[in-house]
Protein backbone atom coordinates (compact mmCIF):
# COMPACT_ATOMS: atom_id res chain seq x y z
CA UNK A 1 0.00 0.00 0.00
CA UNK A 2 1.24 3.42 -0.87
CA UNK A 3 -0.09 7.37 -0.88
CA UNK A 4 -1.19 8.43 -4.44
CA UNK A 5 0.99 11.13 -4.10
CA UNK A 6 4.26 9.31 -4.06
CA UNK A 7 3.22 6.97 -6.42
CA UNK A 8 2.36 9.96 -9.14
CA UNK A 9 5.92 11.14 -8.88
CA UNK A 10 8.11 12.33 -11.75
CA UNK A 11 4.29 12.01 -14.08
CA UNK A 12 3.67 14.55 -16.04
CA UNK A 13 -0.08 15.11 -15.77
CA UNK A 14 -2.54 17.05 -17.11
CA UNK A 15 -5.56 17.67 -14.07
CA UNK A 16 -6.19 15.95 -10.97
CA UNK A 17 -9.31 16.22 -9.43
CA UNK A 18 -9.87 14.49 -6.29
CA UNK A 19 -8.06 13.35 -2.84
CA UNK A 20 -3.91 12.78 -3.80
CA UNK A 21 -3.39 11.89 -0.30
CA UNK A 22 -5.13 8.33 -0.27
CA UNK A 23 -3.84 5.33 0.06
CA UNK A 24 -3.27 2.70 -2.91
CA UNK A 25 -3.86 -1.32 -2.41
CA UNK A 26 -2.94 -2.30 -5.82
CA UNK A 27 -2.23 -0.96 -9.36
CA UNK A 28 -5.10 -2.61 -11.84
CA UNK A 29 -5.35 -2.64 -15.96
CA UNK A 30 -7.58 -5.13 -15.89
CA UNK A 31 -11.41 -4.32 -14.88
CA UNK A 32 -11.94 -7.59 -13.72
CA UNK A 33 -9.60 -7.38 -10.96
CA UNK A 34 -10.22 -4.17 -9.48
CA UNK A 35 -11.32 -4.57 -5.67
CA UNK A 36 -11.90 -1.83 -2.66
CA UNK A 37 -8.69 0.88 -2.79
CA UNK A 38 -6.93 -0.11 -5.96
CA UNK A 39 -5.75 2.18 -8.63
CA UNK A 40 -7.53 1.98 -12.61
CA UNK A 41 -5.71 2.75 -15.69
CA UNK A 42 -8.27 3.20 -18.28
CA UNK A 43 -5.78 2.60 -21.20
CA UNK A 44 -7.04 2.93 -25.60
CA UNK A 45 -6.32 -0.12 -26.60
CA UNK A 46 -6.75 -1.59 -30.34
CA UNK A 47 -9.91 -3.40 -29.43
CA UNK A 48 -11.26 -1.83 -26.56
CA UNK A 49 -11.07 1.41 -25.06
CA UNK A 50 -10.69 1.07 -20.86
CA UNK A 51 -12.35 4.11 -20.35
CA UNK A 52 -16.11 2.40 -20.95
CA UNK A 53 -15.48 0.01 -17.87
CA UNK A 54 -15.12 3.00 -15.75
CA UNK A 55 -18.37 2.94 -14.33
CA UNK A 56 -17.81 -0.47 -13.48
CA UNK A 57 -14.35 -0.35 -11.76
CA UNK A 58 -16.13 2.44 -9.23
CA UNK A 59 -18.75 -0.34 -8.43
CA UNK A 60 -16.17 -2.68 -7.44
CA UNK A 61 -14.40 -0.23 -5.09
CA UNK A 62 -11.67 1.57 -6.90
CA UNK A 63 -10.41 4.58 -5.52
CA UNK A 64 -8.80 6.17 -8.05
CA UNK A 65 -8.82 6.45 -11.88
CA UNK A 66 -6.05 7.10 -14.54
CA UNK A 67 -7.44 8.25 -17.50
CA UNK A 68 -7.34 10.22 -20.57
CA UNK A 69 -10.90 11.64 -21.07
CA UNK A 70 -12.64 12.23 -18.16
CA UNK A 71 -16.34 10.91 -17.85
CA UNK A 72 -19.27 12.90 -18.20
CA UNK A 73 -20.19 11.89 -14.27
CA UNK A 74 -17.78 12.38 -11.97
CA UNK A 75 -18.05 10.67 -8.75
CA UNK A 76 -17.74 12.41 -5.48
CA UNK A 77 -15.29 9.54 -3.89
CA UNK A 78 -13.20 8.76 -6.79
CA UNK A 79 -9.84 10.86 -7.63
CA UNK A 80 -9.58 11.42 -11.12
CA UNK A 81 -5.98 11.20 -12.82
CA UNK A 82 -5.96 12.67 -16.02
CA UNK A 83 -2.74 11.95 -18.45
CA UNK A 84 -1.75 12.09 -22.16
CA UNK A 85 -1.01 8.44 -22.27
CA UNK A 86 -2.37 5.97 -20.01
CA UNK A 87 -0.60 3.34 -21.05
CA UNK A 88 2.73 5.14 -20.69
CA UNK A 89 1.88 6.60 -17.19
CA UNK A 90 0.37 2.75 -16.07
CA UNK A 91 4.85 1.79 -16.85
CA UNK A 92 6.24 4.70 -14.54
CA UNK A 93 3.56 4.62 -11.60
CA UNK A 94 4.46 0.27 -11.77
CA UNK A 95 7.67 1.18 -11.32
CA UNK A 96 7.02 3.85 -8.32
CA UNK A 97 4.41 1.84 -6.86
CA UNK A 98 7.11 -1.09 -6.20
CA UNK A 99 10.17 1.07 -5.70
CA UNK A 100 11.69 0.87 -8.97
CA UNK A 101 13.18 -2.91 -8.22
CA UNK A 102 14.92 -2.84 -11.74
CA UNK A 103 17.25 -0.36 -10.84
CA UNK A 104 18.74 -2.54 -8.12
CA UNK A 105 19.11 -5.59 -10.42
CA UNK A 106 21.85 -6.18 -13.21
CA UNK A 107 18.30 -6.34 -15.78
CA UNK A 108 19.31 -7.57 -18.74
CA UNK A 109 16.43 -7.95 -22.12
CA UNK A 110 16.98 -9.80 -24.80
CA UNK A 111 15.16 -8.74 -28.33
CA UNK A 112 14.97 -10.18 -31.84
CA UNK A 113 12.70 -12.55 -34.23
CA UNK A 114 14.47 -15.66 -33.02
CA UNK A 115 17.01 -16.62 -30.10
CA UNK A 116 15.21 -14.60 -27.37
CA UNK A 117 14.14 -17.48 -25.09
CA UNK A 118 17.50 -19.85 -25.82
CA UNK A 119 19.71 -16.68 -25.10
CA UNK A 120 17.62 -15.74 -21.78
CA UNK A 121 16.54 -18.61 -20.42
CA UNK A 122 20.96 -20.34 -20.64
CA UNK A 123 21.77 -17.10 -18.98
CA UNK A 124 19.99 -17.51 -15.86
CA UNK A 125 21.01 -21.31 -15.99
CA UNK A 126 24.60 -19.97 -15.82
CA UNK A 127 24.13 -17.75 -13.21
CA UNK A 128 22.34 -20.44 -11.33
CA UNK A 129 24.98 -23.19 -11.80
CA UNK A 130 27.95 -20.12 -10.42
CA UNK A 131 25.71 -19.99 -6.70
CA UNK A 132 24.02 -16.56 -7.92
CA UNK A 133 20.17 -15.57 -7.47
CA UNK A 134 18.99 -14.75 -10.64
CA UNK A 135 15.33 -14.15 -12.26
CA UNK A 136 14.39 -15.44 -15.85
CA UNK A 137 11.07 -13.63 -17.75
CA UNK A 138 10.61 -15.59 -20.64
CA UNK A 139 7.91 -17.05 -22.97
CA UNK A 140 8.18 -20.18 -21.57
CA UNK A 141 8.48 -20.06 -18.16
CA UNK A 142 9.18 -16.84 -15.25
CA UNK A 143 11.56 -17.83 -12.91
CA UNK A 144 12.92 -17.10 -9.43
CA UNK A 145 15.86 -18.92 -8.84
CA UNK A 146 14.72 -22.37 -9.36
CA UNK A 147 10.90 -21.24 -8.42
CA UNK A 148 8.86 -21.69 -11.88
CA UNK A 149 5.85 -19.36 -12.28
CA UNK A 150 3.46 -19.66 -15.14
CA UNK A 151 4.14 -17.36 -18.27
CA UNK A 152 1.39 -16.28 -20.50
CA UNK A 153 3.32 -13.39 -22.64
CA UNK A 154 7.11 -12.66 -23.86
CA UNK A 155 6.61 -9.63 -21.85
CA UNK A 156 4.09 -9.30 -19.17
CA UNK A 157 2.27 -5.76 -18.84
CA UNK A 158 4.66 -3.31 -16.68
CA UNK A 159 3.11 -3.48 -13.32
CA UNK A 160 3.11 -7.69 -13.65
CA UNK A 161 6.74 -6.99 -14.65
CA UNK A 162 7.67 -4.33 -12.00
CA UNK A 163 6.01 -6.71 -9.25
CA UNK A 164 7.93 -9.52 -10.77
CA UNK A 165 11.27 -8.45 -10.20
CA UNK A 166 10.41 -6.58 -6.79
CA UNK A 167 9.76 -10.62 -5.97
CA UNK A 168 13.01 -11.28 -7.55
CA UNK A 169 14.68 -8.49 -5.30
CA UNK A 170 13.15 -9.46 -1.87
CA UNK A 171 14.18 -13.07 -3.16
CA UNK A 172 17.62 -11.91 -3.29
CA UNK A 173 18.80 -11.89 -6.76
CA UNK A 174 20.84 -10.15 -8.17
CA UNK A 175 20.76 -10.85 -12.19
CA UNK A 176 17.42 -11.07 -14.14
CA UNK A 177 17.07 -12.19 -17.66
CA UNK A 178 14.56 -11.19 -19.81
CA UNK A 179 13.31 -11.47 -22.90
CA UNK A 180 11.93 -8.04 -24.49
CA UNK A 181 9.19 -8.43 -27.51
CA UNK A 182 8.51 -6.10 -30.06
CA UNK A 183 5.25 -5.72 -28.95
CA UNK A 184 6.42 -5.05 -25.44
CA UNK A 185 8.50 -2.10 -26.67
CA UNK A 186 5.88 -0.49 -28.82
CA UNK A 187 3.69 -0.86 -26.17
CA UNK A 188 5.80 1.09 -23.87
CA UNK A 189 5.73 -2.07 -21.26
CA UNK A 190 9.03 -1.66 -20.41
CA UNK A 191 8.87 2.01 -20.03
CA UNK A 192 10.71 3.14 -16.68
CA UNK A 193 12.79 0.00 -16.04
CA UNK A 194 16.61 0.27 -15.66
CA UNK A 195 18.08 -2.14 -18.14
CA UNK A 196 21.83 -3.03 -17.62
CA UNK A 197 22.37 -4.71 -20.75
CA UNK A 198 20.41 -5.02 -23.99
CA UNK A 199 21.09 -7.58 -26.71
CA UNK A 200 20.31 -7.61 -30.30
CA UNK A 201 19.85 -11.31 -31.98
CA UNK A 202 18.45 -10.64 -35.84
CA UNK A 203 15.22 -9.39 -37.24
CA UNK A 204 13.48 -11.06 -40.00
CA UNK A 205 9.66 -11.05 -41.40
CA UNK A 206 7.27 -11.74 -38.55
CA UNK A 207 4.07 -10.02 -36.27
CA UNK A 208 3.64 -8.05 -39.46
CA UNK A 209 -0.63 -8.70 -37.86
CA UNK A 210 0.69 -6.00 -35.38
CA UNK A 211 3.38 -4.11 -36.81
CA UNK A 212 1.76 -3.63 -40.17
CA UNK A 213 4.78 -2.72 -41.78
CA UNK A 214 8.31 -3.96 -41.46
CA UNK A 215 10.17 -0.48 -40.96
CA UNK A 216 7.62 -0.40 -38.00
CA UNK A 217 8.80 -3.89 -36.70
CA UNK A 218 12.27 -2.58 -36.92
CA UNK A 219 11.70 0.38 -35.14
CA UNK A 220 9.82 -1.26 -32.20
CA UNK A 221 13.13 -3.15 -31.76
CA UNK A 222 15.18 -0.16 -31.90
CA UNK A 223 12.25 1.34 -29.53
CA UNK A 224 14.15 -0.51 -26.66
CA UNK A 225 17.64 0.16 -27.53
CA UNK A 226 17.20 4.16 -27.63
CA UNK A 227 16.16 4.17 -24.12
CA UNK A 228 18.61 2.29 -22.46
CA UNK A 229 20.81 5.31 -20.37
CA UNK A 230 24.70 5.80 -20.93
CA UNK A 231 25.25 3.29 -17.97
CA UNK A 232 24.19 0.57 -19.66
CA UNK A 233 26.02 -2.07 -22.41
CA UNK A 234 24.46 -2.83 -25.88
CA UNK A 235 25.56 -5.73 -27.77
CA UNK A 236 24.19 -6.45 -31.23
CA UNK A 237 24.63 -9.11 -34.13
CA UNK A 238 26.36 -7.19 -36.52
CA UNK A 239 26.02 -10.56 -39.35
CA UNK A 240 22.40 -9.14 -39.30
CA UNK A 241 22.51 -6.38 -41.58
CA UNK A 242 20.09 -4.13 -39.14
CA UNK A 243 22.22 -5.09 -36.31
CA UNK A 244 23.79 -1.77 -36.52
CA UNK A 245 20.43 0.16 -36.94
CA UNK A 246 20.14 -0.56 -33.24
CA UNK A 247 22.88 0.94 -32.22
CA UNK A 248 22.18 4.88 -33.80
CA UNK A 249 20.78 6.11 -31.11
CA UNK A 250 21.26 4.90 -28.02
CA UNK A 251 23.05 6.32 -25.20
CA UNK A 252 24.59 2.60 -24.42
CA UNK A 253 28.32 1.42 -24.66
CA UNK A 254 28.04 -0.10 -27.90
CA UNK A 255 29.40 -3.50 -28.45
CA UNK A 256 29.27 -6.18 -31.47
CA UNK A 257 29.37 -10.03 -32.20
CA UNK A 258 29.52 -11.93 -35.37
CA UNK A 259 30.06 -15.47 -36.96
CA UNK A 260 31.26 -13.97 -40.13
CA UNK A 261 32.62 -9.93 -40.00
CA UNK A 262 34.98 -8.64 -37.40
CA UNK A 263 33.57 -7.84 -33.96
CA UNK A 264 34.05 -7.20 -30.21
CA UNK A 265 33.40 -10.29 -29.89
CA UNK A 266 33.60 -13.07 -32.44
CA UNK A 267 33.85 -17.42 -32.93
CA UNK A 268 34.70 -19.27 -35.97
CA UNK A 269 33.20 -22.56 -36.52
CA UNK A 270 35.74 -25.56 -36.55
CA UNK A 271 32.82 -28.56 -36.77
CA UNK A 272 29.68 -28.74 -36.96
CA UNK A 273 27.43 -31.87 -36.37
CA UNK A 274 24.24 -33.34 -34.38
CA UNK A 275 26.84 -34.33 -31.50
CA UNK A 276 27.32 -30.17 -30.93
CA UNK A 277 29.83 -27.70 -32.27
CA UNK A 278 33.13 -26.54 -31.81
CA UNK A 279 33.96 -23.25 -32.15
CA UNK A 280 37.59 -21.01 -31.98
CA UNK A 281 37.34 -18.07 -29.84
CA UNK A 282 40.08 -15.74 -30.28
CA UNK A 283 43.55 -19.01 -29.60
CA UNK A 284 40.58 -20.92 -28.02
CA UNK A 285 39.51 -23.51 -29.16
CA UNK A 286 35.64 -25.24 -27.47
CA UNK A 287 33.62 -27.79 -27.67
CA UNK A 288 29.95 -27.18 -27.39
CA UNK A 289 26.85 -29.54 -26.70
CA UNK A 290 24.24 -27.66 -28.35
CA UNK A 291 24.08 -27.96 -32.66
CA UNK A 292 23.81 -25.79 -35.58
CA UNK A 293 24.97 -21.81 -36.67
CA UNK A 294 22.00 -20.35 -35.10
CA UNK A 295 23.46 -21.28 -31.84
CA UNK A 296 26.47 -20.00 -32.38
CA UNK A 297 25.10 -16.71 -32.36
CA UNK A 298 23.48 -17.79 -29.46
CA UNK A 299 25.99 -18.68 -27.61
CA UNK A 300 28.57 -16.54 -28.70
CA UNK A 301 25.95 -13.21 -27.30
CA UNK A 302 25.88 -15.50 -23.83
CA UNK A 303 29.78 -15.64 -24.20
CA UNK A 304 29.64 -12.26 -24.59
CA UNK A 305 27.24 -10.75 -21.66
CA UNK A 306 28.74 -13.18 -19.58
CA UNK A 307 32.19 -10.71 -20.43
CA UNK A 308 30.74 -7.36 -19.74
CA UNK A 309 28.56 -8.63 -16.21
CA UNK A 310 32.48 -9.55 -15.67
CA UNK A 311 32.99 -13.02 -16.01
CA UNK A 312 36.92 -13.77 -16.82
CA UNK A 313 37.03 -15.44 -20.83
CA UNK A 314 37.98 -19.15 -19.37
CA UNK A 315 35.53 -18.96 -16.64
CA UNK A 316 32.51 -18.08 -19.19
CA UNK A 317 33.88 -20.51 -22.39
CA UNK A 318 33.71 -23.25 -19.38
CA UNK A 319 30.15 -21.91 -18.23
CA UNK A 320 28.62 -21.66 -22.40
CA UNK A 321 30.46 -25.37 -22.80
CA UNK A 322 28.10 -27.05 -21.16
CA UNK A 323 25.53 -25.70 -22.09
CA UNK A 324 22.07 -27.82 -23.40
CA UNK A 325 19.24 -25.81 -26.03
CA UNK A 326 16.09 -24.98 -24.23
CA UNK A 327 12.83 -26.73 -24.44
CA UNK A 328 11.59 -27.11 -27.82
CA UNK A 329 14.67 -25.34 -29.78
CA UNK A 330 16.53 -28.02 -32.22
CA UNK A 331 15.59 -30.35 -29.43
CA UNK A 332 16.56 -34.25 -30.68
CA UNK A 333 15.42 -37.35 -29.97
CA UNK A 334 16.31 -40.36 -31.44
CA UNK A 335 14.02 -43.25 -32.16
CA UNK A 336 15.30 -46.52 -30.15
CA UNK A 337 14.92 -49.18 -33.44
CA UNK A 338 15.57 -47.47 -36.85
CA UNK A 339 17.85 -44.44 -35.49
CA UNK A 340 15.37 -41.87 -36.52
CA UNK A 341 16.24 -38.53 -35.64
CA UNK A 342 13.72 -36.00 -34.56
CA UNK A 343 14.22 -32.40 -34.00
CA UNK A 344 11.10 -30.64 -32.12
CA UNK A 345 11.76 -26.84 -32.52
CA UNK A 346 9.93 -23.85 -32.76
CA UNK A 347 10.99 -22.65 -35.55
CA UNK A 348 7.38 -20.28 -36.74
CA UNK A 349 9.18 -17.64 -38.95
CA UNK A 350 10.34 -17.85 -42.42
CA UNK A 351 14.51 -17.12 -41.25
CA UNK A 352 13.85 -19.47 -37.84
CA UNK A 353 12.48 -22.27 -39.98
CA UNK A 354 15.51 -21.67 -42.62
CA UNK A 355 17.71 -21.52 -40.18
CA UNK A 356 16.86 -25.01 -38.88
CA UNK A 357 16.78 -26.66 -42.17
CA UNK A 358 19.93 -25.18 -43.00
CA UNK A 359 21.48 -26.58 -40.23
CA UNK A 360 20.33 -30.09 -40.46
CA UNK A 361 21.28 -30.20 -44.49
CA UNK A 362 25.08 -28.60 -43.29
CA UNK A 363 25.28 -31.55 -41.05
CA UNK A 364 23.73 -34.57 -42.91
CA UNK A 365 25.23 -36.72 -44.90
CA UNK A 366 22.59 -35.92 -47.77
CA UNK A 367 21.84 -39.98 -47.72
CA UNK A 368 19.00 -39.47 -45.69
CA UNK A 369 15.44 -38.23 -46.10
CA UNK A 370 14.63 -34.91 -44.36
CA UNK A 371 10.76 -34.98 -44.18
CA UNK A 372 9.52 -31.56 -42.36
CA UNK A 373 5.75 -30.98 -40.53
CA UNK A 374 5.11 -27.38 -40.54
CA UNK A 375 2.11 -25.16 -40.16
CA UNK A 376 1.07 -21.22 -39.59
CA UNK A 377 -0.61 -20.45 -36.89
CA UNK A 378 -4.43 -18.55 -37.45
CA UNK A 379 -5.26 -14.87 -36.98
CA UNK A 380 -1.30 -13.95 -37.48
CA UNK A 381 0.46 -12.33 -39.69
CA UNK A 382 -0.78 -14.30 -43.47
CA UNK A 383 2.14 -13.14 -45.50
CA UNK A 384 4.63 -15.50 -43.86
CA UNK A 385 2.36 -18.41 -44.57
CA UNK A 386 3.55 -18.98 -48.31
CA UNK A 387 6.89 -18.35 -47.30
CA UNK A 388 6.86 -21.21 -44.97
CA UNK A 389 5.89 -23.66 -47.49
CA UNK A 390 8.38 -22.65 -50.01
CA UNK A 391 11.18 -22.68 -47.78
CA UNK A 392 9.87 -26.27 -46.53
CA UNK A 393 9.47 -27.74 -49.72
CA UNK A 394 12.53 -26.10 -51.19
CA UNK A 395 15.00 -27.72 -48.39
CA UNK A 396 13.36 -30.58 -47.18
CA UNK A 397 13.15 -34.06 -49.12
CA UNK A 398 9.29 -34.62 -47.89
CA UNK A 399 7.05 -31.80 -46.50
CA UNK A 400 3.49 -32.55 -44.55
CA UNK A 401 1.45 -29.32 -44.18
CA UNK A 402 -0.89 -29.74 -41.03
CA UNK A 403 -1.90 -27.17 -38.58
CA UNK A 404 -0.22 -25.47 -35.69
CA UNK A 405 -2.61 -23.14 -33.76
CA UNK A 406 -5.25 -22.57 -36.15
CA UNK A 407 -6.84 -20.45 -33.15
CA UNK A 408 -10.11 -18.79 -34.97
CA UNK A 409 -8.99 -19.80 -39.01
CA UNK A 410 -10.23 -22.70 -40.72
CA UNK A 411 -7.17 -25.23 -40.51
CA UNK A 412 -8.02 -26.32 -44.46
CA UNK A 413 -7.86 -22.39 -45.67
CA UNK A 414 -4.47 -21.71 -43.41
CA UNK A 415 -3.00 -24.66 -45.42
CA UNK A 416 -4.53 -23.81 -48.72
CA UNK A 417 -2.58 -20.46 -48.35
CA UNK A 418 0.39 -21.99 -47.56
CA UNK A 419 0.85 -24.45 -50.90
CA UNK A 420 0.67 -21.34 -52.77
CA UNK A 421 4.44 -20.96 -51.88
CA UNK A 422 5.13 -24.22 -53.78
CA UNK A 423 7.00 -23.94 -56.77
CA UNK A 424 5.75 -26.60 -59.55
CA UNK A 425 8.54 -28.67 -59.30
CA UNK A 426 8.15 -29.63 -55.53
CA UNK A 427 4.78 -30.52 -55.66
CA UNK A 428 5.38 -33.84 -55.54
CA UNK A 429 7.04 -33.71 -52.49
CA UNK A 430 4.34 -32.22 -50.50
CA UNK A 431 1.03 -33.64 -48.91
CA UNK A 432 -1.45 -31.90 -46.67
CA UNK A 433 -3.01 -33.86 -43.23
CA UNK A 434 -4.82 -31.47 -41.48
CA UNK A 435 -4.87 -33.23 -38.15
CA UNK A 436 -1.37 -32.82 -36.89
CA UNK A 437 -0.79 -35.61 -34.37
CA UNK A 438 -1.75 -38.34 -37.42
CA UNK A 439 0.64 -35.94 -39.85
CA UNK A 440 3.60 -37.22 -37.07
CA UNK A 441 2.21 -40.57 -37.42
CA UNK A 442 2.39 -40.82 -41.21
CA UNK A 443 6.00 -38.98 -40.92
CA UNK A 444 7.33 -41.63 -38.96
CA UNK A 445 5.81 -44.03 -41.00
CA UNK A 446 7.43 -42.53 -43.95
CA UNK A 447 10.85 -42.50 -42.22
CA UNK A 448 13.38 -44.63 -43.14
CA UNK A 449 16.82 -45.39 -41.16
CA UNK A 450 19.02 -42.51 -40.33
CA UNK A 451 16.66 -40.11 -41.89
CA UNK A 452 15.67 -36.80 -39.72
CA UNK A 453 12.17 -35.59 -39.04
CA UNK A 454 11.13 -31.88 -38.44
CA UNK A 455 8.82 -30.68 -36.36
CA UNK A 456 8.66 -27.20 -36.86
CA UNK A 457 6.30 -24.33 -35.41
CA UNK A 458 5.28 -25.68 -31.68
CA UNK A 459 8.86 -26.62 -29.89
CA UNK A 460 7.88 -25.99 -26.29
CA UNK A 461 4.13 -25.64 -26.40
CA UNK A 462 1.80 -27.65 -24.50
CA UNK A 463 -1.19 -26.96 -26.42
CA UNK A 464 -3.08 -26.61 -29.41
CA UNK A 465 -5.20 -23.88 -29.82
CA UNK A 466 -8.56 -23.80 -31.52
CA UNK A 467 -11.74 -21.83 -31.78
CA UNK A 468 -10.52 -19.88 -28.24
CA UNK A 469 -9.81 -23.62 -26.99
CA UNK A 470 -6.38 -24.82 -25.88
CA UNK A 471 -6.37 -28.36 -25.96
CA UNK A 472 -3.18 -30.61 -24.69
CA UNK A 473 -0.48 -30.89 -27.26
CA UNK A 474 2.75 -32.19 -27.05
CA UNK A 475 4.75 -32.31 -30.16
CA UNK A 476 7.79 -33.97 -28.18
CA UNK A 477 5.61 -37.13 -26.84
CA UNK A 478 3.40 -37.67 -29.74
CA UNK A 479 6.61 -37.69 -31.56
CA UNK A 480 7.79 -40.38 -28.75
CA UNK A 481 4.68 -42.39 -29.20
CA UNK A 482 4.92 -42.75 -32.44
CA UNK A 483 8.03 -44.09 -32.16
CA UNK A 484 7.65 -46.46 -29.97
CA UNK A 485 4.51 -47.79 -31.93
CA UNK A 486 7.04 -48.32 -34.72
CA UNK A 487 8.81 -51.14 -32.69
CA UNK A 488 5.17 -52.75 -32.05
């Protein structure tokens, strides 16, 4: 609980109208949870304005309102916030309200189309393993220390987040890890917090459903990197040929890391095979568990934070060596009898799902089959869909369009879209099964010894979701089970 007054400061704000003096139970952006003496941000958002559940929120016992317009009623017992931005003002009294936690943590967000969760989520396992308290906020799970808490978003909304890592901070850590969305940034969720470190993966074509435009992707990413303050680090890819772009404005020591152009910080790739990779770093030379370019340049921007939190170079090439991919990225499993090899990952982008299939075709010996499930999720961003077959059928030696999260789309018109990408001469190679647990079937089915099976789009999730529905779905076990019903 805390006096409106100290919460508001450092706001710039238009009127107030009302008692400033009160007391404050709980911040609240969400109508439904309002109860007696919290605070109400009525926040424009692309569906639904908050400002119409006003009347409600005062029924249930709020005691004060953010808001942009103020209502035609005004009621005697309510004070009455008025601000520019809502949603802006709803970041900086999160981080007042809970004593801006972030700026006694080494915070460090991760953005970019792909690598965000691997790169995250094997920092806080390092700084676990060395004995420190550390917080992960991640799309697949929130962590403090070892304690799992559920994650719905890549980025939570800023008072979730700002309560977060004041748990974190009472908890005693010391590091956080987080992974920073696009949609986070241009929704100004991360507004107020006190990053230590940014890093910049790669950007390629995706949540054009939100962005609209790819400049506008770009510069959501950016968003984040121009207001990091001069006493933080930024470290971008600078392979990626926007990795750069990120760096223009910001008030960050700039750093870079690359695969292929000189950098700060830089490997070169000795081997490369399903067993892991080794890699030179600077007279260095290390072996690493986890497979494939991609991460490389994961690893190698681990390597590299793990340098500016401090770490000495044989201390954090020993912590990145052993190393193991997170849930659901290039994750292998090997069938018992015929020495199939399946890779779960979530590969759901055009470059992740390249990526991947360049990988395996680097590291096979080209005598096996390479027979890829893929599908595009529903009411997301339709231009990628096309792109995902192509690249599918153009790298793969069988391809088995099926469904991912149709969500509110018809499965049969989310597929239809995607054989449009086909070029005539790989339409042989392609067949479309709908139901996705009997397209795994008919894949292993198809699979011969040696030869590798992708299943691309899911990795990590537990669910498929349909018509608002999320019904269990495990890529990883029904790809188990249908192994072991090869051996019946």
């Amino acid at each position: 609980m805390k006096k409106l007054n100290d919460i508001l400061e450092g706001v710039q704000i238009i009127k107030i109208i009302g008692n400033i003096e009160m007391s404050i139970k709980a911040l609240q952006i969400d109508s439904r949870e309002i109860t007696s003496g919290d605070l109400f941000f009525a926040i424009k958002g692309n569906a639904v304005d908050g400002h119409v559940f006003i009347p409600k929120v005062i029924e249930q016992g709020a005691a004060a309102i953010v808001c942009e317009d103020l209502p035609l009623f005004l009621h005697p017992d309510i004070t009455y916030v008025v601000v520019s931005d809502a949603r802006k003002t709803s970041a900086l009294l999160a981080a007042n309200f809970f004593n801006h936690p972030s700026r006694h943590l080494q915070l460090i967000g991760v953005t970019g189309t792909n690598g965000k969760t691997s790169i995250a989520t094997l920092l806080h396992q390092i700084y676990i393993q060395k004995g420190y308290n550390a917080g992960l906020l991640s799309t697949i799970v929130n962590k403090i220390n070892n304690e799992e808490l559920e994650s719905t978003h890549t980025t939570p909304d800023p008072i979730s987040i700002n309560e977060l890592l004041s748990s974190m901070l009472d908890a005693g850590c010391e590091y956080v890890f987080m992974e920073v969305s696009s949609h986070a940034a241009d929704q100004d969720r991360i507004l107020g917090l006190d990053f230590k470190g940014a890093i910049f993966t790669n950007i390629t074509h995706d949540h054009l459903d939100y962005h609209k435009t790819f400049q506008d992707y770009i510069y959501a990413k950016k968003k984040f990197f121009d207001q990091l303050s001069s006493n933080a680090f930024a470290i971008t890819n600078i392979d990626d040929k926007r990795g750069e772009v990120m760096l223009q404005n910001t008030k960050a020591t700039k750093y870079t890391y690359a695969l292929k152009t000189l950098a700060d910080f830089r490997f070169k790739i000795l081997e490369n095979a399903f067993s892991g990779l080794v890699v030179q770093c600077e007279h260095t030379e290390v072996h690493l568990q986890m497979v494939g370019r991609f991460n490389a340049y994961n690893l190698l921007a681990i390597y590299a934070t793990c340098i500016l939190l401090g770490m000495e170079k044989e201390e954090a090439l020993s912590a990145i060596s052993t190393l193991k991919g997170a849930e659901g990225r290039f994750d292998c499993q090997l069938s018992p009898e015929k020495k199939i090899i399946g890779i779960v990952d979530y590969a759901h982008t055009p470059d992740a799902l390249k990526n991947v299939l360049d990988t395996i075709n680097e590291i096979r010996t080209h005598n096996e089959q390479i027979i890829t499930i893929v599908g595009c999720g529903g009411n997301r961003d339709k231009a990628k869909r096309s792109e995902m077959a192509h690249i599918a059928s153009e790298l793969s030696t069988k391809v088995i369009l099926t469904s991912d999260n149709p969500r509110n789309e018809v499965p049969e018109e989310i597929i239809k879209e995607m054989k449009v990408g086909v070029a005539a001469h790989n339409f042989n190679k392609v067949m479309s099964v709908t139901d996705r647990r009997e397209a795994i079937r008919i894949a292993c089915n198809l699979a011969k010894e040696s030869d590798i099976i992708l299943l691309a789009g899911k990795g990590h999730e537990k669910y498929q979701e349909i018509n608002n529905i999320k019904y269990p779905f495990d890529d990883k076990a029904i790809l188990q089970e249908s192994f072991k019903e090869l051996n019946k």
